[in-house]
Protein backbone atom coordinates (compact mmCIF):
# COMPACT_ATOMS: atom_id res chain seq x y z
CA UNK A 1 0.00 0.00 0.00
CA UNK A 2 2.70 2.47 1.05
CA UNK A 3 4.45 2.39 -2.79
CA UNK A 4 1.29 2.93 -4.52
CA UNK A 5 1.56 6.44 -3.06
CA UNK A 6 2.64 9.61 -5.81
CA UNK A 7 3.19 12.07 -2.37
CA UNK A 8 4.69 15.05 -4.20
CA UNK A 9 5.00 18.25 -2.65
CA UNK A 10 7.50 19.80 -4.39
CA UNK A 11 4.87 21.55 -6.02
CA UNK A 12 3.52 22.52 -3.52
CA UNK A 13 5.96 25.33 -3.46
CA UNK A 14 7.82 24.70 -7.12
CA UNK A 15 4.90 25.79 -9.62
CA UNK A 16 3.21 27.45 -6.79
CA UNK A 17 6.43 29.73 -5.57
CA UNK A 18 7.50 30.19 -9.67
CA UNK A 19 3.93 31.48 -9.27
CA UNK A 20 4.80 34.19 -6.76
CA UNK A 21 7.77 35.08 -7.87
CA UNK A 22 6.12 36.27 -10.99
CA UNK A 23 3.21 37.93 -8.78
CA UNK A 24 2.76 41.77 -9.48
CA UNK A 25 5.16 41.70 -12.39
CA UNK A 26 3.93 42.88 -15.95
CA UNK A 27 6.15 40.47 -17.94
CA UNK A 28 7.29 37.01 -16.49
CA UNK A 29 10.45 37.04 -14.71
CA UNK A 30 11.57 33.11 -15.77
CA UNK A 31 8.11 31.73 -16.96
CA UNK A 32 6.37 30.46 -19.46
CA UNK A 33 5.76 31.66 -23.15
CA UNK A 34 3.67 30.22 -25.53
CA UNK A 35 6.66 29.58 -27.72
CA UNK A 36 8.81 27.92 -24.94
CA UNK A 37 6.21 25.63 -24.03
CA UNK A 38 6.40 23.85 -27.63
CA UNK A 39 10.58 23.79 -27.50
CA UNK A 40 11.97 20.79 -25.68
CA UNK A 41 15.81 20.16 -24.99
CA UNK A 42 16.36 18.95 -28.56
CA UNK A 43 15.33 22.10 -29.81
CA UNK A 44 16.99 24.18 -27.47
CA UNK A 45 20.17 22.64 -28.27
CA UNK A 46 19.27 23.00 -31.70
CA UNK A 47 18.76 26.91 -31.02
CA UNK A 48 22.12 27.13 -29.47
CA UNK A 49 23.83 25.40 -32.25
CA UNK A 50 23.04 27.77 -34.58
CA UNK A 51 23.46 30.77 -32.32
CA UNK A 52 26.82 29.78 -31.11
CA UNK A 53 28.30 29.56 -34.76
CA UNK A 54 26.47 33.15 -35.76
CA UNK A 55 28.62 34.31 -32.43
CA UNK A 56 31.56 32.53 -33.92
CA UNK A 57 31.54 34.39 -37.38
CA UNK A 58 30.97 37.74 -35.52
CA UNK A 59 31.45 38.17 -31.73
CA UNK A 60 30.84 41.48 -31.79
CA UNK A 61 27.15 40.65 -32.32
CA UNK A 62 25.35 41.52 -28.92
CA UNK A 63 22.06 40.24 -29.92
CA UNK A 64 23.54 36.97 -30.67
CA UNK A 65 25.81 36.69 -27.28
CA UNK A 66 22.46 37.27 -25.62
CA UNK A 67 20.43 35.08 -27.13
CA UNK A 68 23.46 32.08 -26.65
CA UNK A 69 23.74 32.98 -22.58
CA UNK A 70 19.85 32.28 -22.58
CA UNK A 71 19.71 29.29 -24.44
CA UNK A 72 22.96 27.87 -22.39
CA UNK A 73 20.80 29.14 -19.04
CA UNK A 74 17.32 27.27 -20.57
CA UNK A 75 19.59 24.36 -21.14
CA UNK A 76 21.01 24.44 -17.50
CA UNK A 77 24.54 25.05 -18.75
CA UNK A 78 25.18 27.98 -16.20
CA UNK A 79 28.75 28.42 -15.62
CA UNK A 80 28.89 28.60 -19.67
CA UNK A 81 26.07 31.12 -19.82
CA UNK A 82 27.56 33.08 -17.37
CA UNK A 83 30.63 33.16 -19.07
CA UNK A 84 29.12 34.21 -22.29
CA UNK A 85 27.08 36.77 -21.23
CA UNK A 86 30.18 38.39 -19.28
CA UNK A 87 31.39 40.80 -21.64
CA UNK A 88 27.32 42.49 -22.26
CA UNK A 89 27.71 42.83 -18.06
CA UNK A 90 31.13 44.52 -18.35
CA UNK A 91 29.99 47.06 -20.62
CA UNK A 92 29.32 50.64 -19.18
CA UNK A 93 25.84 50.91 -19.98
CA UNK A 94 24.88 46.95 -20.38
CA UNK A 95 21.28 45.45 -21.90
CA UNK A 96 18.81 45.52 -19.46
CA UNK A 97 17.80 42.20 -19.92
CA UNK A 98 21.40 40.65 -19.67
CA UNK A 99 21.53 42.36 -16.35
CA UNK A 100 18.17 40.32 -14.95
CA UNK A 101 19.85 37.24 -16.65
CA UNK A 102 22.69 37.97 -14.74
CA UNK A 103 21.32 38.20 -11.40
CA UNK A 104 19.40 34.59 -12.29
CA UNK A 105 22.99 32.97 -12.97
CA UNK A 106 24.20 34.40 -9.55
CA UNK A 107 20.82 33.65 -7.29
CA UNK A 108 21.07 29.67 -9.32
CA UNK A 109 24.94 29.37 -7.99
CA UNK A 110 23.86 30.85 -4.75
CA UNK A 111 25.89 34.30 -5.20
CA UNK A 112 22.90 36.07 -3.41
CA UNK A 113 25.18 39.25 -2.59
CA UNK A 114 25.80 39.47 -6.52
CA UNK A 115 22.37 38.39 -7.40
CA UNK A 116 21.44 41.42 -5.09
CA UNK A 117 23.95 44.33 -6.71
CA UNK A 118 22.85 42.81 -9.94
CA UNK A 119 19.34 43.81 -9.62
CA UNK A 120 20.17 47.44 -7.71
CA UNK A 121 21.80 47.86 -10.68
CA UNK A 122 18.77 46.26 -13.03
CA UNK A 123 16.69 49.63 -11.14
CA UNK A 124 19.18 51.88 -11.63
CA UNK A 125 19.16 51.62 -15.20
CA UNK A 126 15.36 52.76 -15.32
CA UNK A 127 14.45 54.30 -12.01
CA UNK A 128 11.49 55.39 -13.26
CA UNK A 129 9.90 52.09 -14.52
CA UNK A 130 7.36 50.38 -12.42
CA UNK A 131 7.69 47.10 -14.35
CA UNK A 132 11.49 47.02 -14.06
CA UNK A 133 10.92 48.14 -10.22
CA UNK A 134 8.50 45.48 -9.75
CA UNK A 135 10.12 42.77 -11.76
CA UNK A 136 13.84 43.69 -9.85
CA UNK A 137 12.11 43.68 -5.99
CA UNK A 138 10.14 40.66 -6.85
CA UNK A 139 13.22 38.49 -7.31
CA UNK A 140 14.74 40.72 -4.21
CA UNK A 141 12.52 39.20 -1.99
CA UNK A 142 13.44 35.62 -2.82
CA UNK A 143 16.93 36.97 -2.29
CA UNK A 144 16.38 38.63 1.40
CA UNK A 145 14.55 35.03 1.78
CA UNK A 146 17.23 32.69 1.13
CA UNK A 147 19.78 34.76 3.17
CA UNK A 148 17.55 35.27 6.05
CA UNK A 149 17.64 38.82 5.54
CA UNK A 150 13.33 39.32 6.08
CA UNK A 151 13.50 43.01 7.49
CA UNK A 152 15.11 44.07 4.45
CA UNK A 153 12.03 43.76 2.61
CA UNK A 154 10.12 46.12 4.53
CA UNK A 155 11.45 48.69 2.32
CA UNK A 156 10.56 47.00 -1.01
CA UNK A 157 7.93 48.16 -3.07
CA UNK A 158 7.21 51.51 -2.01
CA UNK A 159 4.59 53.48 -3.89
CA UNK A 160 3.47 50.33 -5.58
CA UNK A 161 2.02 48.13 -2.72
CA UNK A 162 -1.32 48.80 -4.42
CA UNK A 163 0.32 46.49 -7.84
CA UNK A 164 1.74 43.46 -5.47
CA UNK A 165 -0.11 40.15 -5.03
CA UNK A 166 3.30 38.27 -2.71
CA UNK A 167 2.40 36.21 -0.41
CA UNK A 168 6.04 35.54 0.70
CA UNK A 169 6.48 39.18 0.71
CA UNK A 170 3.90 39.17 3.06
CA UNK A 171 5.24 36.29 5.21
CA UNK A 172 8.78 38.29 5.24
CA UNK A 173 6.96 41.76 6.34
CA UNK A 174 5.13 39.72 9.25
CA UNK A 175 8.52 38.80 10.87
CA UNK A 176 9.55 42.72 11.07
CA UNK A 177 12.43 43.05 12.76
CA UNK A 178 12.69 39.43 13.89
CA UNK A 179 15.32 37.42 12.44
CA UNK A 180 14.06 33.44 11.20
CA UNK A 181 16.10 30.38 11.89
CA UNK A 182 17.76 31.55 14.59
CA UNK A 183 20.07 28.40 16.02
CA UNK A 184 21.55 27.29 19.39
CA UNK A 185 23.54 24.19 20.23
CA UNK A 186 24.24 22.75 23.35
CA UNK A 187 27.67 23.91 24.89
CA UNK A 188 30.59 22.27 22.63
CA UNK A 189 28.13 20.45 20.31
CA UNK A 190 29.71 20.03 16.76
CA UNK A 191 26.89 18.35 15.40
CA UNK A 192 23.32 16.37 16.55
CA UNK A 193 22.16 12.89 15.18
CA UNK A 194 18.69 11.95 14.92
CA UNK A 195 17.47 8.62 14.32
CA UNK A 196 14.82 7.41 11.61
CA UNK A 197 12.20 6.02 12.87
CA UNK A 198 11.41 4.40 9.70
CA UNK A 199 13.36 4.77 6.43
CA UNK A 200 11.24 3.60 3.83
CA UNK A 201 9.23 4.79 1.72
CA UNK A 202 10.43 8.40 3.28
CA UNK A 203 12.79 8.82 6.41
CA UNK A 204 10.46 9.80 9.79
CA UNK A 205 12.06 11.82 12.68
CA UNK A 206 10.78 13.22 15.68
CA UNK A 207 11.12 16.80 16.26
CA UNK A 208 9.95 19.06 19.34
CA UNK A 209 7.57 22.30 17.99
CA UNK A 210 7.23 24.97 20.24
CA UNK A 211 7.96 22.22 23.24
CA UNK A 212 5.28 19.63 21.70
CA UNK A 213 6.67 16.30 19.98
CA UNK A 214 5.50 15.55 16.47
CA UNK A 215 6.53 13.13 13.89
CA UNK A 216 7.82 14.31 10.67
CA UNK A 217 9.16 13.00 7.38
CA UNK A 218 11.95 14.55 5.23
CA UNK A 219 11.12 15.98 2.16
CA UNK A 220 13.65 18.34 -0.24
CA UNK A 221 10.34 18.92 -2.43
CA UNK A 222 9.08 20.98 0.19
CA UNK A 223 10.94 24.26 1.19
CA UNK A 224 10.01 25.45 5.14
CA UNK A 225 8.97 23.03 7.45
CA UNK A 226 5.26 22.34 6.89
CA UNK A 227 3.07 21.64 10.26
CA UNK A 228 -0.23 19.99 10.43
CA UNK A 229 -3.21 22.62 11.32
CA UNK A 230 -4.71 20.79 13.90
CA UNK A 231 -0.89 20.33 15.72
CA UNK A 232 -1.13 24.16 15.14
CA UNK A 233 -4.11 25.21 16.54
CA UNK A 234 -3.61 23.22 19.62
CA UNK A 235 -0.05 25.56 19.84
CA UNK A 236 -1.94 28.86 18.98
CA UNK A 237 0.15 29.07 15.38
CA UNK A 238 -2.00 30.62 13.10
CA UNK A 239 -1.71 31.61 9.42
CA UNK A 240 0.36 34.87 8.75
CA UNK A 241 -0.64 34.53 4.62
CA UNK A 242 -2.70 31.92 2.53
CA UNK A 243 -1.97 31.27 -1.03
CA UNK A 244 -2.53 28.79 -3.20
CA UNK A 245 -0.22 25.55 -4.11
CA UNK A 246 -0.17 23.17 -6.86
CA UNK A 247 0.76 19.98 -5.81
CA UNK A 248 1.13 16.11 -7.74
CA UNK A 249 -1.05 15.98 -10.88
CA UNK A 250 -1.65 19.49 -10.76
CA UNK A 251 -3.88 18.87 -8.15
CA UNK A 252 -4.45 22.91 -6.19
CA UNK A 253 -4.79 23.29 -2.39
CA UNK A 254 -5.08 27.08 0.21
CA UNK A 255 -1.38 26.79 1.74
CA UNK A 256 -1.19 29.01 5.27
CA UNK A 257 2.19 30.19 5.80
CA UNK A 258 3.25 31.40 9.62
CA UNK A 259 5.96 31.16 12.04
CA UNK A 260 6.90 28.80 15.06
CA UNK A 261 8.43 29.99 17.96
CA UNK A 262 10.54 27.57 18.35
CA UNK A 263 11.84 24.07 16.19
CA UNK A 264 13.94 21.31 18.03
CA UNK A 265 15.41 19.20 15.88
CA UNK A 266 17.83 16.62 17.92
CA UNK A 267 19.86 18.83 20.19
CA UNK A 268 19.59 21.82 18.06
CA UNK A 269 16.86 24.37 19.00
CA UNK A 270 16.00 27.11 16.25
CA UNK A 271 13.25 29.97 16.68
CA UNK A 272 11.67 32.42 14.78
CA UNK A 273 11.14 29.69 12.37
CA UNK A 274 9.04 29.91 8.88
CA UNK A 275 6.29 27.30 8.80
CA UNK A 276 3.75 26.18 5.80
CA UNK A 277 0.78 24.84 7.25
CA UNK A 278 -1.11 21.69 5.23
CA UNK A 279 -2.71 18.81 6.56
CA UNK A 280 -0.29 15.93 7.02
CA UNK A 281 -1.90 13.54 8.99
CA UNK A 282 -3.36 11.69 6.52
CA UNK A 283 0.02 10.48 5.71
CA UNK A 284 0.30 8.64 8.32
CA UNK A 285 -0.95 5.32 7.32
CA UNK A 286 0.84 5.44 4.07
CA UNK A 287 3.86 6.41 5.54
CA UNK A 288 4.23 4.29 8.60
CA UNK A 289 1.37 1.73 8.29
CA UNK A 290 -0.40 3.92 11.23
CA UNK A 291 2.72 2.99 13.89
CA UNK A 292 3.38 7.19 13.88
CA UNK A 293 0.67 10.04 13.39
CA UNK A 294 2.81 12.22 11.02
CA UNK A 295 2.33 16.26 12.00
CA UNK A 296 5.22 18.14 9.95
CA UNK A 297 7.67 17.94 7.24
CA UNK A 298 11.05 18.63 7.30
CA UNK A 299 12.04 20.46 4.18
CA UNK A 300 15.16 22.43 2.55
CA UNK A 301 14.14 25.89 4.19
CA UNK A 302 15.39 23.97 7.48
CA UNK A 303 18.04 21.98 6.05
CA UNK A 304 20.18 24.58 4.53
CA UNK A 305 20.85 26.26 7.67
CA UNK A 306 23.15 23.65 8.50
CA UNK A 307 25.23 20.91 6.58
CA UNK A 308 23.07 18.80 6.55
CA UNK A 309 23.14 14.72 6.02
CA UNK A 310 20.65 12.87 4.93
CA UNK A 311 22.01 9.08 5.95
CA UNK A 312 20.23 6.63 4.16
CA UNK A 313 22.86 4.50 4.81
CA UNK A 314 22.79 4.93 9.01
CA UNK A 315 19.36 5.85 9.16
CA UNK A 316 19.45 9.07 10.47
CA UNK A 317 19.79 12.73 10.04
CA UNK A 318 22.98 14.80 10.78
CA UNK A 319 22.94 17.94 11.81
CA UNK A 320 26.38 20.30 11.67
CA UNK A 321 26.92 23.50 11.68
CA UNK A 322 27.15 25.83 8.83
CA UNK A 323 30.32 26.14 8.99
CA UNK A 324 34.23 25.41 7.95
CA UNK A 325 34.51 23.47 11.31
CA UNK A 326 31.17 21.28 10.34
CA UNK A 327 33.10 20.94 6.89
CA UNK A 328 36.24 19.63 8.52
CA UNK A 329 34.76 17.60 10.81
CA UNK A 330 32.56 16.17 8.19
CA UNK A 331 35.53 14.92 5.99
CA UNK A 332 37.21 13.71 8.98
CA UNK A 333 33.96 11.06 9.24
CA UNK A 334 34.29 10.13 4.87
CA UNK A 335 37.60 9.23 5.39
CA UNK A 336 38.14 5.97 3.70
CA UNK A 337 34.92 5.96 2.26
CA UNK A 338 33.80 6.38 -1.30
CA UNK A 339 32.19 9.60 -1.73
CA UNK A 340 31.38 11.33 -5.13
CA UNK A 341 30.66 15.63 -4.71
CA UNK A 342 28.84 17.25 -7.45
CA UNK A 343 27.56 20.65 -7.79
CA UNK A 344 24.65 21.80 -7.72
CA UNK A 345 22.24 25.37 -8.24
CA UNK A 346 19.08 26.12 -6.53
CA UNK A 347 16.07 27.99 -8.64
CA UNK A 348 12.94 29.77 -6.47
CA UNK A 349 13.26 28.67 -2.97
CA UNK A 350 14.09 25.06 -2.41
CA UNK A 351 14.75 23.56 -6.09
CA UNK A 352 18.05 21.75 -5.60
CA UNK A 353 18.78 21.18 -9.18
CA UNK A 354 21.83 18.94 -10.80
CA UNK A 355 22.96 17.17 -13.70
CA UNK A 356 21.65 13.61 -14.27
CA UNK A 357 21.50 11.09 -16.97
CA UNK A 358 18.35 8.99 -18.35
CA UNK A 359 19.38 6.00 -20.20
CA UNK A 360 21.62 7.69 -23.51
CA UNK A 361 20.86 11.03 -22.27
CA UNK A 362 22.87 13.05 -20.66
CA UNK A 363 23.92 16.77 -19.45
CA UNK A 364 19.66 16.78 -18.37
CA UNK A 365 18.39 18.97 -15.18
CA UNK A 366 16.95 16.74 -12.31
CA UNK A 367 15.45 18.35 -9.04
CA UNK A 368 16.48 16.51 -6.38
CA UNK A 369 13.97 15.59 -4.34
CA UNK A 370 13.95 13.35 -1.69
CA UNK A 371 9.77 13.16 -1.53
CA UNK A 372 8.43 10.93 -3.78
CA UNK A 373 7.21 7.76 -2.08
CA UNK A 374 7.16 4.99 -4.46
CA UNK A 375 8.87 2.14 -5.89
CA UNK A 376 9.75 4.82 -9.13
CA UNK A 377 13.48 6.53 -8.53
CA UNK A 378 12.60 9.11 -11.11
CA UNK A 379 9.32 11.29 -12.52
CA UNK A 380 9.63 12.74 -15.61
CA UNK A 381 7.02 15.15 -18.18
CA UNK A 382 6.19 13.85 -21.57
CA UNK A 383 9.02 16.31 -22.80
CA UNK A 384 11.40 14.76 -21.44
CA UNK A 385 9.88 10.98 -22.28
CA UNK A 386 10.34 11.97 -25.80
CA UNK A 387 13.61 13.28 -26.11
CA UNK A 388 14.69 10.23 -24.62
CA UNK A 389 12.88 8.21 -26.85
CA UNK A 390 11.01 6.68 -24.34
CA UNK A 391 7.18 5.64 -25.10
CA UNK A 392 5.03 7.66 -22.64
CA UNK A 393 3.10 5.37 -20.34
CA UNK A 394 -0.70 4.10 -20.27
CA UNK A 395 -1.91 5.78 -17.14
CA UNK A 396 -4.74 5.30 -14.81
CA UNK A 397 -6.23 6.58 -11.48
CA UNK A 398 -4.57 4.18 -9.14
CA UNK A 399 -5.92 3.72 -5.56
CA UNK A 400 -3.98 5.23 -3.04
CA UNK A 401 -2.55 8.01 -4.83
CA UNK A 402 -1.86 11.06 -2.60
CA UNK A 403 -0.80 14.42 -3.88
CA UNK A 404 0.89 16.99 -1.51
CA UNK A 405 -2.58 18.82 -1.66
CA UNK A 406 -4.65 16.09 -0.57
CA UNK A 407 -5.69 15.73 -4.36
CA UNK A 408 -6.59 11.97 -5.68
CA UNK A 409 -7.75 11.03 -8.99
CA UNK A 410 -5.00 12.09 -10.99
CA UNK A 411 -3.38 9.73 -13.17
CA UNK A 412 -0.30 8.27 -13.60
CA UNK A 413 1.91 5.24 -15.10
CA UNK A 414 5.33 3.64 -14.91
CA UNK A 415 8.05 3.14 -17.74
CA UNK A 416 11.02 1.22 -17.37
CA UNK A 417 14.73 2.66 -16.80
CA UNK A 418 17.38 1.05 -18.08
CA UNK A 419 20.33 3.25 -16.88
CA UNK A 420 19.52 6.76 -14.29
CA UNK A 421 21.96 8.90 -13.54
CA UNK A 422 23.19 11.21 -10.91
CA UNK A 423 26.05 13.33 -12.23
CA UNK A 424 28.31 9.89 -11.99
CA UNK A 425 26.49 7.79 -9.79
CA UNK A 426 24.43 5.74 -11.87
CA UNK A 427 21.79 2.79 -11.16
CA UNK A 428 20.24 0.13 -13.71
CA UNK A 429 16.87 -1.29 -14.21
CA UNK A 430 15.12 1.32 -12.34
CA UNK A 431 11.55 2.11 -12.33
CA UNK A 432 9.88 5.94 -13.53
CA UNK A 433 6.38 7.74 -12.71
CA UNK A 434 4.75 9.78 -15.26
CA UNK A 435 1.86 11.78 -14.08
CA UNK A 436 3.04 12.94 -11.12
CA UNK A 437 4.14 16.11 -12.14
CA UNK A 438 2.03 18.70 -13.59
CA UNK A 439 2.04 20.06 -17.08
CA UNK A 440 3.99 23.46 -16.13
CA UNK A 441 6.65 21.18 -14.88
CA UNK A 442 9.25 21.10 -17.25
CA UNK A 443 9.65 25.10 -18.07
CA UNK A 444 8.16 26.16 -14.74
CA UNK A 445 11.49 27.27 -13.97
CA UNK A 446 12.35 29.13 -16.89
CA UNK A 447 15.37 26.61 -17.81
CA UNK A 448 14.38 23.01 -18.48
CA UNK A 449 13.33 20.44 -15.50
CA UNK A 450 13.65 17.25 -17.25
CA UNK A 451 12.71 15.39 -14.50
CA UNK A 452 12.73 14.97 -10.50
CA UNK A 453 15.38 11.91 -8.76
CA UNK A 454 13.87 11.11 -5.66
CA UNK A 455 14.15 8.72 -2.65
CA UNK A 456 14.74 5.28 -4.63
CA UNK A 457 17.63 6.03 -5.98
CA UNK A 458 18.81 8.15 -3.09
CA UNK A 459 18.23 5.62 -0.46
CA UNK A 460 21.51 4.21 -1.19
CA UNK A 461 23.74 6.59 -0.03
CA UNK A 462 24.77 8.89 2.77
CA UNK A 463 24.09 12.54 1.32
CA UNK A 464 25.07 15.53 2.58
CA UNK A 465 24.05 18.86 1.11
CA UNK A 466 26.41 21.91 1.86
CA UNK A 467 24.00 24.94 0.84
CA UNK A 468 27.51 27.19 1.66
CA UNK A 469 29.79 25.54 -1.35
CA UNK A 470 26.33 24.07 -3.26
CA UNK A 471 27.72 20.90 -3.55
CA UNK A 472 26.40 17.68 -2.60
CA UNK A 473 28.43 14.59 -1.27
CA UNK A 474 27.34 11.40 -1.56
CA UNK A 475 29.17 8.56 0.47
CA UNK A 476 28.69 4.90 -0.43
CA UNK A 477 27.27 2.31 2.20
């Protein structure tokens, strides 16, 4: 019973939070044309292929450096966009629009302080337009968010409140002056283990909320730490914002988003703490065959303020601090193993994104994300299917399927894997779910998603993510 369930919350905050981020804008900031939603990765390609060799014959051709940077960013080639669109960015008065593409390249790679001077820049260029204003503080606020810098957005958007529909906005406004995630370790603790409960099909912990126990599973689909309404009311946390998320078959659900006073996760205590609040009990039985009533998630928003690992392979979660200490004391603990590290970038809040291979494939853009309970290692959009030259699935309504929303009666089927890849780590004979995500999937994040890698495949490893270098490092059992 417990594999037959698609539980997929990524979008409950991927589509949905591409979705804010383009809130109150005129244009779209990364989404969404009609045109890109007919391209696929073969054509993109294609489109830089011919680009490129126009650059080649003239590289004094702006229009066509442009154009290559955003093709290499659609295709998830970063470092090579970046590089490319370098010399429009060095120019005294630069194109507005390789200045926004800029501060994308910089936000992916986790350069938030360039991402940031980037888009002061973006309004200096036209003080004067709302769109550019709106478009440049829009992606400021996902900035301030990731750094933990909320009371600097109490100054964004003024004169145009009136034009802004931001629910994170909002959420960052209701903290004030209060800074989120704040962390305290017991005297001398270096870092805090905390035992699954149950590994399979997704890794329960128990964590302490506001002094109250709960159970909760880990989940890199999700981005804050999502708590169970009725666990909040009995704790007085109430909604600060509502918005709306798309979750697993592009199922919709009203997503509250407060704060906690306080988070205990092992030994480590953390308050002032960002919350999404969506029923989670139901999971329960799916989950952990009813042994553990489930009442949070632990997502990325909590992980990245530590290294964090994810031990499949010990069957627990480590907790170190952020830090060149938790580093060192980290590789102390690999030594002799077998550990692969691979880069990786991070689009809207929480999408840890990295390259991956599906069967002769390669160079393609997976989300990680630990979520998906099932006995597939890998979802993936018709898209991505088809440049593959894999046959897309009969699907049905199967009983038991779960969307992060609470939505049932979307369908879905499995395809067979010969060969999935994780920048070198690579599995055989693997099952795939396609379905699960919805149809905005693969360009909801204005460069391709070809498909999410999830808890099948990553069950076999110890995997730490260090937000700090954005690199992962997975060591073998």
């Amino acid at each position: 019973m417990a594999h037959k369930i698609a539980l997929k919350k990524a979008r409950l905050y991927g589509g949905l939070l591409l979705c804010l981020w383009l809130a109150g804008a005129s244009q779209a900031l990364n989404g969404q044309s009609s045109a890109t939603k007919e391209r696929d990765r073969g054509r993109v390609l294609y489109e830089i292929a011919v680009v490129r060799d126009n650059l080649k014959k003239d590289p004094s051709d702006d229009k066509a450096r442009l154009e290559l940077a955003k093709g290499l960013y659609q295709a998830g080639s970063i470092a090579e966009s970046q590089q490319t669109l370098q010399p429009l960015l060095a120019a005294s008065k630069p194109p507005l629009e390789a200045v926004f593409l800029g501060a994308d390249q910089e936000y992916l790679q986790g350069n938030y302080d360039k991402a940031e001077a980037l888009l002061e820049r973006a309004m200096a260029i036209k003080p004067k337009d709302d769109d550019v204003q709106i478009k440049a503080q829009t992606k400021l606020v996902y900035v301030y968010y990731q750094t933990n810098q909320f009371a600097k957005a109490q100054g964004l958007f003024k004169g145009l409140e009136s034009r802004i529909k931001l629910p994170y906005w909002d959420l960052l406004k209701a903290f004030e002056q209060q800074k989120p995630y704040q962390i305290s370790w017991p005297a001398n603790a270096q870092k805090t283990d905390v035992p699954f409960l149950i590994t399979d099909p997704l890794p329960v912990i128990s964590v302490e909320i506001q002094g109250r126990q709960i159970y909760a599973f880990i989940d890199t689909g999700g981005d804050t730490f999502v708590l169970d309404p009725e666990a909040a009311a009995t704790l007085g946390i109430k909604p600060l914002v509502s918005m709306t998320g798309t979750f697993a078959g592009g199922k919709k659900a009203e997503v509250g988003l407060g704060k906690a006073d306080s988070l205990k996760i092992g030994d480590v205590t953390m308050t002032s703490v960002p919350i999404a609040l969506l029923p989670t009990a139901r999971f329960s039985e799916g989950l952990t065959g009813g042994k553990y009533t489930l009442g949070g998630i632990v997502g990325t928003g909590v992980l990245k303020q530590f290294l964090a690992t994810v031990d499949y392979v010990n069957a627990r979660l480590t907790l170190r601090p952020r830090s060149e200490a938790g580093r060192t004391a980290l590789r102390a603990e690999l030594k002799g193993r077998t550990v692969v590290e691979m880069p990786f970038i991070m689009a809207a809040t929480h999408f840890m994104l990295t390259r991956g291979s599906l069967n002769d494939k390669e160079s393609l853009t997976f989300f990680v994300d630990s979520g998906l309970a099932s006995e597939s290692a890998f979802a993936a959009p018709n898209e991505t299917l088809n440049y593959a030259g894999i046959e897309i699935p009969e699907t049905k309504v199967r009983e038991g399927n779960i969307g992060g929303g609470g939505g049932a009666g979307f369908a879905t089927g499995q395809f067979p894997i010969r060969e999935l890849g994780l920048g070198p780590l690579t599995q055989k004979n693997l099952k795939g779910s396609y379905g699960v995500a919805p149809p905005t999937a693969y360009w909801g994040l204005g460069l391709i998603e070809d498909g999410l890698i999830s808890h099948q495949f990553l069950r076999l490893y110890s995997w730490t993510i260090d937000f700090a270098e954005m690199t992962m490092i997975f060591a073998m059992r």
